[in-house]
C-alpha atoms as a PDB file:
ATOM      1  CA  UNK A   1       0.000   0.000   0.000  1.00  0.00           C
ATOM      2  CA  UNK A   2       3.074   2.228   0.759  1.00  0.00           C
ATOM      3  CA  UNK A   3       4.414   1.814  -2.545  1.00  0.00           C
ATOM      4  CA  UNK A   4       1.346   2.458  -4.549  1.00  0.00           C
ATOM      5  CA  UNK A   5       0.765   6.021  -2.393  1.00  0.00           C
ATOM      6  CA  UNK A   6       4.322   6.562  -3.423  1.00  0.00           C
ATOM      7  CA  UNK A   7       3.445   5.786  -7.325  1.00  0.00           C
ATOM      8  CA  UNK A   8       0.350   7.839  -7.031  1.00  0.00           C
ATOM      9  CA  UNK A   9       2.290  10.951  -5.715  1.00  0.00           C
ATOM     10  CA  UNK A  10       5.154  10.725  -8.049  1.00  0.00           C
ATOM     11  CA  UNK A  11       2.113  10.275 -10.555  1.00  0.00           C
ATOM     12  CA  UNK A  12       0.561  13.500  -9.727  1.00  0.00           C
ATOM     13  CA  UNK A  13       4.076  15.576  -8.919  1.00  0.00           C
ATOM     14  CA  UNK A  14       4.589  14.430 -12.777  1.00  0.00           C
ATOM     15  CA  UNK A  15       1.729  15.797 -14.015  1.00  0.00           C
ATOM     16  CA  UNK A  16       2.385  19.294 -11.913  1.00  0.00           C
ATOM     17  CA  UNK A  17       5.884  19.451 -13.058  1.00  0.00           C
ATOM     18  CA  UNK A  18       4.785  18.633 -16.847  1.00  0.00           C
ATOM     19  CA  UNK A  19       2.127  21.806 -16.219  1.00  0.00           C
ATOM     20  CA  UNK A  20       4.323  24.194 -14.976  1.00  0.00           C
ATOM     21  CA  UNK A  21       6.871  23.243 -17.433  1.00  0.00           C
ATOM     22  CA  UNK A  22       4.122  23.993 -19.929  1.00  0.00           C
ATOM     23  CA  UNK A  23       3.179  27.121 -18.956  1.00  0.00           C
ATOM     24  CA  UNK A  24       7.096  28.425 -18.253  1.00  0.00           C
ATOM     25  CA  UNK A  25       7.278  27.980 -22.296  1.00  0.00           C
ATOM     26  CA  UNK A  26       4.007  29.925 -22.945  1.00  0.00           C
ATOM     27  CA  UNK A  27       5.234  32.504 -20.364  1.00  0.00           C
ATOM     28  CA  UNK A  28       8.724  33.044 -22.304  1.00  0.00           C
ATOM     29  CA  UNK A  29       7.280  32.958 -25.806  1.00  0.00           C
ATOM     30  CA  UNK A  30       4.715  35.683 -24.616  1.00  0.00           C
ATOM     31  CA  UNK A  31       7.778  37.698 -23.231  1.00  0.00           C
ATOM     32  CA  UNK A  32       9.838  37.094 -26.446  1.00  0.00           C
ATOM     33  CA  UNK A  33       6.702  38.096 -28.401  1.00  0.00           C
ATOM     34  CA  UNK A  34       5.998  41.634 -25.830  1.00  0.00           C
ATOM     35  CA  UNK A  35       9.798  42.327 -25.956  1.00  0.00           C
ATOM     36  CA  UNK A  36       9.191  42.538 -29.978  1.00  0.00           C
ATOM     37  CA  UNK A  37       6.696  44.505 -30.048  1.00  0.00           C
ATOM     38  CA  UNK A  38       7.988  47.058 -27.399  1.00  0.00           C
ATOM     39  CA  UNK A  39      10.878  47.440 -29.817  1.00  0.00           C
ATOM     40  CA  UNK A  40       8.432  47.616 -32.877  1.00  0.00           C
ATOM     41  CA  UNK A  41       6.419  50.482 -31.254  1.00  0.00           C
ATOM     42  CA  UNK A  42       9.921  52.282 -29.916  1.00  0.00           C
ATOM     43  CA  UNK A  43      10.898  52.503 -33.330  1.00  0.00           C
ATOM     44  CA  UNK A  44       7.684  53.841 -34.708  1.00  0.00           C
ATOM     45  CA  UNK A  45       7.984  56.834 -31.680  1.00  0.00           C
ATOM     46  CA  UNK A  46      11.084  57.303 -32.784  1.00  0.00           C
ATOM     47  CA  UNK A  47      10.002  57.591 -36.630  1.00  0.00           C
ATOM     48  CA  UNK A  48       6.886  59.801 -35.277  1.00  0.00           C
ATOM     49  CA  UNK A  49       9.322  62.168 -33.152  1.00  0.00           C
ATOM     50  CA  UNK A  50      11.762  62.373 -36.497  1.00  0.00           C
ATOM     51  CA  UNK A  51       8.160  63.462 -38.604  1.00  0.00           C
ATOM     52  CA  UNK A  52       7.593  65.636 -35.980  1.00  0.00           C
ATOM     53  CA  UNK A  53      10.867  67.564 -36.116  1.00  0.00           C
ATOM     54  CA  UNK A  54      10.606  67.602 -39.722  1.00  0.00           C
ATOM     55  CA  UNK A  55       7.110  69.705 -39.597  1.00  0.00           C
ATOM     56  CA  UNK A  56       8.120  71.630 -37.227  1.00  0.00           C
ATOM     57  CA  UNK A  57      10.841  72.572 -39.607  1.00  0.00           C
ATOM     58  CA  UNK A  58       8.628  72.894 -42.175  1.00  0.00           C
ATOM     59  CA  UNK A  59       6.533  75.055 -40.494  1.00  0.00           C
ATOM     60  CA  UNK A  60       9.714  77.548 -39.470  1.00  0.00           C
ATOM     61  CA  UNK A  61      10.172  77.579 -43.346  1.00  0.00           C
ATOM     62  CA  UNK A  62       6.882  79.008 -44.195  1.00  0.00           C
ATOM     63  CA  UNK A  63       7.191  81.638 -40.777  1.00  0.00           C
ATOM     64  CA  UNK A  64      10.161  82.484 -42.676  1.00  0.00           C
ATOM     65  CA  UNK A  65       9.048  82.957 -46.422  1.00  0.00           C
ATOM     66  CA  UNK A  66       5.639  84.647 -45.194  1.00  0.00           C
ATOM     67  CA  UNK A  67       7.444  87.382 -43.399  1.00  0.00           C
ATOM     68  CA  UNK A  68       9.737  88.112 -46.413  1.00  0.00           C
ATOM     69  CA  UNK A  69       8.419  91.216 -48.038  1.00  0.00           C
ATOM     70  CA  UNK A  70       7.195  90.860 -52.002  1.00  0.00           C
ATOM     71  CA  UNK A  71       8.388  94.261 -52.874  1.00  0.00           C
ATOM     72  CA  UNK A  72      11.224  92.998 -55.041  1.00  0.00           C
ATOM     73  CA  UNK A  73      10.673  90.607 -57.545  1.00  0.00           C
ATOM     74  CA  UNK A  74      13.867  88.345 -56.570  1.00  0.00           C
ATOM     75  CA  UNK A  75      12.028  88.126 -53.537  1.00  0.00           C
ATOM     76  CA  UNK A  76       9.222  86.150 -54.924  1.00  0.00           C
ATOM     77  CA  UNK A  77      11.331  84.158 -56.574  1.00  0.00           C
ATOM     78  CA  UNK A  78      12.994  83.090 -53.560  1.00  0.00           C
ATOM     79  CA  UNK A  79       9.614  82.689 -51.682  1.00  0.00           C
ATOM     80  CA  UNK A  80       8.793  80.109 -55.050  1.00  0.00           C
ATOM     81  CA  UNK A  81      11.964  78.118 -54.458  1.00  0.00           C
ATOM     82  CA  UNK A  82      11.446  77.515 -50.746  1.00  0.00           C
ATOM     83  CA  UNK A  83       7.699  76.686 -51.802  1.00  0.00           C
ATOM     84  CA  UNK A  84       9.362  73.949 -54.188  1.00  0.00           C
ATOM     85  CA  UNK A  85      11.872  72.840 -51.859  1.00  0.00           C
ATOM     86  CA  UNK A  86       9.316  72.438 -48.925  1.00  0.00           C
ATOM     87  CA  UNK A  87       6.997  70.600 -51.780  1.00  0.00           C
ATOM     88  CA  UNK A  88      10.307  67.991 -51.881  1.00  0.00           C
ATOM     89  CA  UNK A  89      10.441  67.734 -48.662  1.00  0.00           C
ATOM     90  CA  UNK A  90       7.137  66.922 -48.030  1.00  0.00           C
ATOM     91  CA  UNK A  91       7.398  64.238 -51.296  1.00  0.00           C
ATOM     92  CA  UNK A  92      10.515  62.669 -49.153  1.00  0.00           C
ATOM     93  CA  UNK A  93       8.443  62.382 -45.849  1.00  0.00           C
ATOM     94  CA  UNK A  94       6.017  60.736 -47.467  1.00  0.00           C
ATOM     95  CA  UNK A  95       7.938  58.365 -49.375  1.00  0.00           C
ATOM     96  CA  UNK A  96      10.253  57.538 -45.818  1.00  0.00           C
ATOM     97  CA  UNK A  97       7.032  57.229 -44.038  1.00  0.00           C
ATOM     98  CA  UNK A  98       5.696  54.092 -46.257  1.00  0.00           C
END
């Protein structure tokens, strides 16, 4: 009778260790998979705060063009070049950002 308690506990203690063994392995391929995707959304904020920079920049630009006065005609000329380059910039963004 001593020996088949024995079997039945070893039995069970089998079963307990083959569970938690089980769920250690689900446990560190969900970390494996979080740790991924922390690093996937890291490098998106970092792509998002390098957009961000870049409109801000943008946005200096046209402060700076609007405030230039139109009274000379190489004036506008310069205002259409910024226009343009801004217009590339904006192109490159959106190209980077696909």
């Amino acid at each position: 009778m001593n020996q088949e308690l024995l079997k039945t506990n070893l039995n069970g203690l089998e079963r307990k260790i083959l569970v938690l063994v089980n769920e250690h392995k689900k446990l560190k391929d969900e970390i494996k998979s979080l740790k991924a995707e922390n690093q996937e959304l890291k490098s998106d904020i970092h792509s998002r705060d390098e957009q961000l920079v870049n409109f801000k920049n943008q946005i200096k630009i046209s402060k700076i063009v609007d405030s230039i006065n139109p009274e000379d005609g190489s004036v506008s000329e310069l205002k259409k070049k910024v226009d343009d380059y801004i217009q590339e910039i904006d192109k490159c963004i959106a190209y980077l950002s696909r």
